[in-house]
C-alpha atoms as a PDB file:
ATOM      1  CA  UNK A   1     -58.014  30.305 -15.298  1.00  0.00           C
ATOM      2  CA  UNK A   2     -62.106  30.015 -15.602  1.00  0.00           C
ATOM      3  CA  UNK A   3     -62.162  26.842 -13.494  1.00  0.00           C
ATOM      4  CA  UNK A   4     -59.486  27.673 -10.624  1.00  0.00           C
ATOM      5  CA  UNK A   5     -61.113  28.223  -7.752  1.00  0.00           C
ATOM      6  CA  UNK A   6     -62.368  31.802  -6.187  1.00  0.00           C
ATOM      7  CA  UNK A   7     -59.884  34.071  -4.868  1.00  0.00           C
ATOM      8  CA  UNK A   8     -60.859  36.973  -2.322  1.00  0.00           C
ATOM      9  CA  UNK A   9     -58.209  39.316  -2.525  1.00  0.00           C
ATOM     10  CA  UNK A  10     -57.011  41.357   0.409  1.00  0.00           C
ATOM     11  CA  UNK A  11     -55.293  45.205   0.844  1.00  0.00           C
ATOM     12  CA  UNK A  12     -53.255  45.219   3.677  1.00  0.00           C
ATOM     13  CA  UNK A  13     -53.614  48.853   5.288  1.00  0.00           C
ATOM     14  CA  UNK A  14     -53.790  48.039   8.573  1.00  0.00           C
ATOM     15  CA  UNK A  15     -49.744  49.340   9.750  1.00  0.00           C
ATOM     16  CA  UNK A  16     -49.007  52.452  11.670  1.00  0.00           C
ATOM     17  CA  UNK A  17     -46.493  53.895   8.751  1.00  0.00           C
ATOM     18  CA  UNK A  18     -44.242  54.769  11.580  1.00  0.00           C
ATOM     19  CA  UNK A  19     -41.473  54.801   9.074  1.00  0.00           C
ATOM     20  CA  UNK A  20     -43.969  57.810   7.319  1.00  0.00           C
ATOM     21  CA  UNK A  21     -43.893  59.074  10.748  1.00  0.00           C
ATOM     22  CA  UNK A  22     -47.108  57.952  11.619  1.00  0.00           C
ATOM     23  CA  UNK A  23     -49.025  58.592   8.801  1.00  0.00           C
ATOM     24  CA  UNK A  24     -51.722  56.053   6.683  1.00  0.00           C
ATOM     25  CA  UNK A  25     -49.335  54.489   3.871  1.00  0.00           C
ATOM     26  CA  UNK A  26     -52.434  53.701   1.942  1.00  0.00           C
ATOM     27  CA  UNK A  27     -53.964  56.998   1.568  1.00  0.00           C
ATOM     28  CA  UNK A  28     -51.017  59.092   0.869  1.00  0.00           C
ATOM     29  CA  UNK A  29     -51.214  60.445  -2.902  1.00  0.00           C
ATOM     30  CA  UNK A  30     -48.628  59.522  -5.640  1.00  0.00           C
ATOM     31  CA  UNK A  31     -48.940  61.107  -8.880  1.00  0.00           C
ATOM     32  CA  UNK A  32     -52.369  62.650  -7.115  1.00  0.00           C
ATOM     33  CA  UNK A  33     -53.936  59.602  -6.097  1.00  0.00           C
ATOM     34  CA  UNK A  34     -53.981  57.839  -2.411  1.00  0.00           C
ATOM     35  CA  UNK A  35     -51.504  54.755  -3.041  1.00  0.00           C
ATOM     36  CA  UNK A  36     -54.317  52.080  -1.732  1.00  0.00           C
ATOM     37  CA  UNK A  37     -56.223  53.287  -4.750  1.00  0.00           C
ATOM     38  CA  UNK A  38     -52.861  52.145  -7.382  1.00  0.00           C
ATOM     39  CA  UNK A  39     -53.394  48.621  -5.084  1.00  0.00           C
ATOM     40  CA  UNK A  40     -56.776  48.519  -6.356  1.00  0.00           C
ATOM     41  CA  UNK A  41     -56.530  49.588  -9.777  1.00  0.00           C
ATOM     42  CA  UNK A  42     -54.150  46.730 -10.182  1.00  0.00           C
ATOM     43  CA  UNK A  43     -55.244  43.924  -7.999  1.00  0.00           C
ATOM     44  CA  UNK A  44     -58.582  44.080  -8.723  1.00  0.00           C
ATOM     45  CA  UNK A  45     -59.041  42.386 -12.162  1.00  0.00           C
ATOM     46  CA  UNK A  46     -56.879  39.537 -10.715  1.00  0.00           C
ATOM     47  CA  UNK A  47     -59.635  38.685  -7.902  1.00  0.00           C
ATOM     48  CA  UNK A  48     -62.976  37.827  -7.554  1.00  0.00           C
ATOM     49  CA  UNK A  49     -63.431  39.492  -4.712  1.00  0.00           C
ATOM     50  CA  UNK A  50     -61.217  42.362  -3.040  1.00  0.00           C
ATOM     51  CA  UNK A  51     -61.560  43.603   0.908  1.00  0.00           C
ATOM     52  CA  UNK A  52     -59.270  46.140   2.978  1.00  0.00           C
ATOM     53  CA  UNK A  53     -57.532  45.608   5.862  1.00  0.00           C
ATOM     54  CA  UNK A  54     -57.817  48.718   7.541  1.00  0.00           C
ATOM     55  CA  UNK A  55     -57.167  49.991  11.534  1.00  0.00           C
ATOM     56  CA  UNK A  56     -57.592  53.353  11.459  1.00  0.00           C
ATOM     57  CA  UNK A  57     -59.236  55.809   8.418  1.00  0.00           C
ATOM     58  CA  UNK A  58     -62.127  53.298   7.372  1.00  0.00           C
ATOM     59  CA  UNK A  59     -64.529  55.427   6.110  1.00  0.00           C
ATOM     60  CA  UNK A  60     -61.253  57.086   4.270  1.00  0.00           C
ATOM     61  CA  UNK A  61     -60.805  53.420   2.618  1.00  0.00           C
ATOM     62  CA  UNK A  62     -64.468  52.645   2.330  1.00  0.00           C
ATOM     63  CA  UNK A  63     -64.968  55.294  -0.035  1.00  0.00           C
ATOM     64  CA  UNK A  64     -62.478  53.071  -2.872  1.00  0.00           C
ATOM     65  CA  UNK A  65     -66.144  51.118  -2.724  1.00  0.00           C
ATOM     66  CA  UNK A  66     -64.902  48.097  -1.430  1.00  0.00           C
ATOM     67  CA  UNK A  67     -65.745  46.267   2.464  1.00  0.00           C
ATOM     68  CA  UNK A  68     -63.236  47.945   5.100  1.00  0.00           C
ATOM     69  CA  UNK A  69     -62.466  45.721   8.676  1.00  0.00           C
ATOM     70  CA  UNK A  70     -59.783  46.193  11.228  1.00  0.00           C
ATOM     71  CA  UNK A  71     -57.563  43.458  12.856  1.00  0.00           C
ATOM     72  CA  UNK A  72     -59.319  40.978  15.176  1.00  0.00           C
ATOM     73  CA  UNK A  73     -56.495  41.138  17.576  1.00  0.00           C
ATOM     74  CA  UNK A  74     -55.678  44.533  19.011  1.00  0.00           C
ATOM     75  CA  UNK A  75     -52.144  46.665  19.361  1.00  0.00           C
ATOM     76  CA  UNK A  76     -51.085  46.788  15.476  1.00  0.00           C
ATOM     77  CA  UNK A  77     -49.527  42.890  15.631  1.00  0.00           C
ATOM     78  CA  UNK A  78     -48.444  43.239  11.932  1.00  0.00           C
ATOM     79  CA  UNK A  79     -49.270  42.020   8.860  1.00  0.00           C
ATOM     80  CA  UNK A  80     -50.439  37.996  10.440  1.00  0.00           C
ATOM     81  CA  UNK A  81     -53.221  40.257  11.980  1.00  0.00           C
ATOM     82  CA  UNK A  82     -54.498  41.723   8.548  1.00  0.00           C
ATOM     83  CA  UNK A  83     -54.073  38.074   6.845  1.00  0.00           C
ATOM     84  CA  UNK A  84     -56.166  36.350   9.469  1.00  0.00           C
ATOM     85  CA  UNK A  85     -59.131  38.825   9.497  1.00  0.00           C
ATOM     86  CA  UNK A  86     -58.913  38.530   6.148  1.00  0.00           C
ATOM     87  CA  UNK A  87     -59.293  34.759   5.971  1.00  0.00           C
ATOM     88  CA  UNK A  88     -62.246  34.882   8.732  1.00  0.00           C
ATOM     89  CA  UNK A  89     -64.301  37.524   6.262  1.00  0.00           C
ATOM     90  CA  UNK A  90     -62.964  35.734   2.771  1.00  0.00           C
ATOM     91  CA  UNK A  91     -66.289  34.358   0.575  1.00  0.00           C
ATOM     92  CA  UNK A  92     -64.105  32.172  -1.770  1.00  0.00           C
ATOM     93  CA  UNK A  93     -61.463  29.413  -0.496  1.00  0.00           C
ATOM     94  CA  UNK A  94     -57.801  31.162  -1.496  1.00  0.00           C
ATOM     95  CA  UNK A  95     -57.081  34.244  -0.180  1.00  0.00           C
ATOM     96  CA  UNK A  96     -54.582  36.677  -1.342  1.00  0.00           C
ATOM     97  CA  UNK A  97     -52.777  39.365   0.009  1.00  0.00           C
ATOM     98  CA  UNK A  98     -51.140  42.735  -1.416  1.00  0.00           C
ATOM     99  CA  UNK A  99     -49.368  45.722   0.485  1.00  0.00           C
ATOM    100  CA  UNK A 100     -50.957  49.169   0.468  1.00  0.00           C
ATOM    101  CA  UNK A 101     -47.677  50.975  -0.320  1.00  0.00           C
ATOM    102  CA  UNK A 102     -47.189  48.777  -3.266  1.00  0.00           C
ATOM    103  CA  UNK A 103     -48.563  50.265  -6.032  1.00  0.00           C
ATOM    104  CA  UNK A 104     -46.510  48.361  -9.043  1.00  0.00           C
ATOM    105  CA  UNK A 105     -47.720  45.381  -8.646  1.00  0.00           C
ATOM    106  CA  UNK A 106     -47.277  42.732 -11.281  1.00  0.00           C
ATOM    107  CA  UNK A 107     -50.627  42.649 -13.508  1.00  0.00           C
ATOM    108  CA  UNK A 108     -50.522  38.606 -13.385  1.00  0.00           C
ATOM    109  CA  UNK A 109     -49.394  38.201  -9.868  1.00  0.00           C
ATOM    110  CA  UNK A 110     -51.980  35.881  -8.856  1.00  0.00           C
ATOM    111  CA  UNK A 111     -52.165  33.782 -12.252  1.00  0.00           C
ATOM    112  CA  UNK A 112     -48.981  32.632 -11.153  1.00  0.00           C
ATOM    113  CA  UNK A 113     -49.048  32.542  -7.615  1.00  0.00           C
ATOM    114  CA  UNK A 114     -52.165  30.266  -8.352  1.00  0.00           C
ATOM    115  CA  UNK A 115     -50.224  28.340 -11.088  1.00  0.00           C
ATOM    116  CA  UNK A 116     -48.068  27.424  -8.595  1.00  0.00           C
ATOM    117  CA  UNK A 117     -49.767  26.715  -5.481  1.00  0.00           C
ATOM    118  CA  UNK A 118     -52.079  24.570  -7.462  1.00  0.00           C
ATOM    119  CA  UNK A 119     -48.817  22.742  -9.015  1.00  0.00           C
ATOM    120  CA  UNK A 120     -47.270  22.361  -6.006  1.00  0.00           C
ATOM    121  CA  UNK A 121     -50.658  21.039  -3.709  1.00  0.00           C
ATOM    122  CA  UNK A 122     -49.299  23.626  -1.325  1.00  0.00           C
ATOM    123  CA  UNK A 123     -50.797  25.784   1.501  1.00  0.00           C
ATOM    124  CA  UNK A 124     -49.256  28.819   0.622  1.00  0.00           C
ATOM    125  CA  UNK A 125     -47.757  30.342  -2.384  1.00  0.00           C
ATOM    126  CA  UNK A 126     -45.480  34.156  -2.312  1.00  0.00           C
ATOM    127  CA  UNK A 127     -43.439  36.174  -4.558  1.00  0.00           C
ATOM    128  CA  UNK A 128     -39.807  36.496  -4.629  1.00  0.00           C
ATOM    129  CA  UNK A 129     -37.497  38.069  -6.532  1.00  0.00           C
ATOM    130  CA  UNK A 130     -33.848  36.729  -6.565  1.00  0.00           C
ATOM    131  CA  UNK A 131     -32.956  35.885  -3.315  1.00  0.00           C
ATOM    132  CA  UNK A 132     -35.539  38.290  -2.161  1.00  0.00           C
ATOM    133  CA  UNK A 133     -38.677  37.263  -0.854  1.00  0.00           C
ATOM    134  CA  UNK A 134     -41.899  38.991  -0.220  1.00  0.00           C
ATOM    135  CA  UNK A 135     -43.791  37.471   2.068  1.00  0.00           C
ATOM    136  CA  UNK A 136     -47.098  39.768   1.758  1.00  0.00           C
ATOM    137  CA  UNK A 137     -47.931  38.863  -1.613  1.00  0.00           C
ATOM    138  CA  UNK A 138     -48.779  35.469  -1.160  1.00  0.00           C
ATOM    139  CA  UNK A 139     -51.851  33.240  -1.794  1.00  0.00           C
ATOM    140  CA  UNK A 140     -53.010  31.077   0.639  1.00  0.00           C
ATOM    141  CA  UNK A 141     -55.852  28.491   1.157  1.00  0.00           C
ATOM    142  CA  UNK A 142     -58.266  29.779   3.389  1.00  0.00           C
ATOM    143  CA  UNK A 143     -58.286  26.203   5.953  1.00  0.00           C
ATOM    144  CA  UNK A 144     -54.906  27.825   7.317  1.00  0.00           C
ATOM    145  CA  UNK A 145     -57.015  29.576   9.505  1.00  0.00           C
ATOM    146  CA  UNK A 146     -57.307  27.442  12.095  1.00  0.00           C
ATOM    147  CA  UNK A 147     -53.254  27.052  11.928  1.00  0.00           C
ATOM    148  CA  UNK A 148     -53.198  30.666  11.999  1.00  0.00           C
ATOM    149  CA  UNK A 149     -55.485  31.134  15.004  1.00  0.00           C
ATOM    150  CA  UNK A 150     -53.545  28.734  16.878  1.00  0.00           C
ATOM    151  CA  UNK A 151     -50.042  30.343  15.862  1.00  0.00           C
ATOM    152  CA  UNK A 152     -51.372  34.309  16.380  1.00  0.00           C
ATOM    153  CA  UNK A 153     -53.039  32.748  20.309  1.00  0.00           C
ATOM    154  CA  UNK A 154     -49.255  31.492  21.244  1.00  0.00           C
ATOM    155  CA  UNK A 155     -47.928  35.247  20.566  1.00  0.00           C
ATOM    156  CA  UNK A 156     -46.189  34.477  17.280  1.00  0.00           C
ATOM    157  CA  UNK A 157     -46.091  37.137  14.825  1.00  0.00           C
ATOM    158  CA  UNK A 158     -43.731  36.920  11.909  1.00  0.00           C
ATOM    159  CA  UNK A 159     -44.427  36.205   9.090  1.00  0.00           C
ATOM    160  CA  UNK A 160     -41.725  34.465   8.322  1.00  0.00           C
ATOM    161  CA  UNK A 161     -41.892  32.295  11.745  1.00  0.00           C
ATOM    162  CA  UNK A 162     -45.337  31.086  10.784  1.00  0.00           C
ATOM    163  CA  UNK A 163     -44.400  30.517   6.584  1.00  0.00           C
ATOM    164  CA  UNK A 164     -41.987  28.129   7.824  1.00  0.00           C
ATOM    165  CA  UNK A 165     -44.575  25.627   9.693  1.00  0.00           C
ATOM    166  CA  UNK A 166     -47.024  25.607   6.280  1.00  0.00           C
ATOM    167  CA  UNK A 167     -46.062  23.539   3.275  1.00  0.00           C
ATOM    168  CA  UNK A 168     -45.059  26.574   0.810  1.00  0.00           C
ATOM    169  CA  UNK A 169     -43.986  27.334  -2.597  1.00  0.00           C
ATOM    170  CA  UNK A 170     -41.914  30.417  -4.040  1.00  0.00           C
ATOM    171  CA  UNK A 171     -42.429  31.988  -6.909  1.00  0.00           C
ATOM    172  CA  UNK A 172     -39.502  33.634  -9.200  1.00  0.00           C
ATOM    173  CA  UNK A 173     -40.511  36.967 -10.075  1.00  0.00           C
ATOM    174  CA  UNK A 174     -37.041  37.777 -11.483  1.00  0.00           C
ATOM    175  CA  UNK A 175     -38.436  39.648 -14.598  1.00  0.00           C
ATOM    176  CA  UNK A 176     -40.497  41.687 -12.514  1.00  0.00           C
ATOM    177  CA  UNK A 177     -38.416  43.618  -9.372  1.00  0.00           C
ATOM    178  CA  UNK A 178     -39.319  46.566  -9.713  1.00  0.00           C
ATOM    179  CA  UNK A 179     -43.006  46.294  -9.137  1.00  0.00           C
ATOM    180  CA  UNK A 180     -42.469  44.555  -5.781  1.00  0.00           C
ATOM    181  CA  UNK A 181     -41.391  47.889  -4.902  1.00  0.00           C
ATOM    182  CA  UNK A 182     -43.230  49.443  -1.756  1.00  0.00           C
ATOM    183  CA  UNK A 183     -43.234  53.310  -0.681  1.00  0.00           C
ATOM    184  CA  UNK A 184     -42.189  53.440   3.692  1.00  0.00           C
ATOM    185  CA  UNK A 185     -40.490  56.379   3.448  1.00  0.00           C
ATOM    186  CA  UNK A 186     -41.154  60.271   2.141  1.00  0.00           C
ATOM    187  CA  UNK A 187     -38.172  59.870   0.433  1.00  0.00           C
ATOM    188  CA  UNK A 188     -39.201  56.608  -1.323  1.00  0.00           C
ATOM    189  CA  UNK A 189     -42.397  58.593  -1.803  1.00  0.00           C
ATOM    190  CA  UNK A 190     -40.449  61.707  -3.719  1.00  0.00           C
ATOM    191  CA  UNK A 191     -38.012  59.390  -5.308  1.00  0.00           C
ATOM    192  CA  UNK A 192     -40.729  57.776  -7.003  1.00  0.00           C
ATOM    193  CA  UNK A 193     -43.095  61.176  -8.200  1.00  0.00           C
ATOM    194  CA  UNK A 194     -40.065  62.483  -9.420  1.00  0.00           C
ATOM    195  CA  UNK A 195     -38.784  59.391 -11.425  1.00  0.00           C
ATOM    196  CA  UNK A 196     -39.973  58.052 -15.354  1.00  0.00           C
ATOM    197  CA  UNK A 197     -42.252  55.009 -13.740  1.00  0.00           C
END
């Protein structure tokens, strides 16, 4: 993969975790470390550049050493919000995106995200398992933006809503379901400290 092109990667931390009752999904501990830091640990190697998405806590997250902004566009609007600060501060031209509460990962997540968005010619690439998809682990070339922009300033914010206007390609992650798993609840959260993984 030495001659694909650069790929910022992006943590997105910037929810409420209302389902956590309000509390930062990112910087709760599992197995005694915040779950943003698991994010890291894994997406790191696969990037060539990695920034957080972060709306409240920053100096929390700018501790993990890596360049912290909020959303552009006020109110929480989701996950759209994280992706398009993310492509307005990106260095390199694809962009990829992770969940905080994600901490399993798939250690060559964006060697085939890229495999196939490069295939494919497409705009955006993201992971799905079975009939599953997961829209916040994508990759995505970083002249969306303006397409973005233009979706975010007519109110739209799903994910899906906006996927469906790009020229996309899934990705079968069928051998790998279980680290697609994310943490929303405190009962995920025990489920998981108190399981083999």
């Amino acid at each position: 993969m030495s001659t694909r092109d650069k790929i910022t990667g992006v943590i997105l931390a910037g929810g409420q975790g209302r389902r956590m009752g309000g509390v930062d999904k990112g910087l709760l501990e599992l197995h005694g470390r915040p779950m943003a830091e698991w994010v890291i640990e894994r997406l790191d190697p696969q990037v060539d550049e990695l920034i957080i998405n972060a709306n409240q806590n920053a100096q929390r997250y700018a501790a993990f050493g890596r360049p912290v902004f909020p959303d552009d566009i006020a109110g929480f609007p989701g996950p759209l919000a994280g992706l398009h600060a993310a492509l307005s501060r990106a260095q390199h031209p694809l962009v990829a995106t992770a969940p905080c509460d994600s901490p399993f990962l798939p250690a060559d997540l964006i060697e085939r995200l890229h495999t196939a968005l490069a295939n494919a010619g497409a705009e955006l690439a993201v992971a799905r398992t079975f009939d599953q998809p997961h829209p916040v682990f994508c990759l995505c070339r970083r002249e969306v933006l303006p397409h973005l922009n233009a979706f975010l300033a007519s109110g739209g914010r799903k994910v899906d809503s906006w996927y469906a206007t790009l020229k996309i390609i899934e990705v079968q992650f069928d051998d790998e379901e279980a680290a697609f798993r994310n943490i929303n609840t405190r009962d995920e959260l025990h489920d998981i400290e108190h399981s083999d993984r």
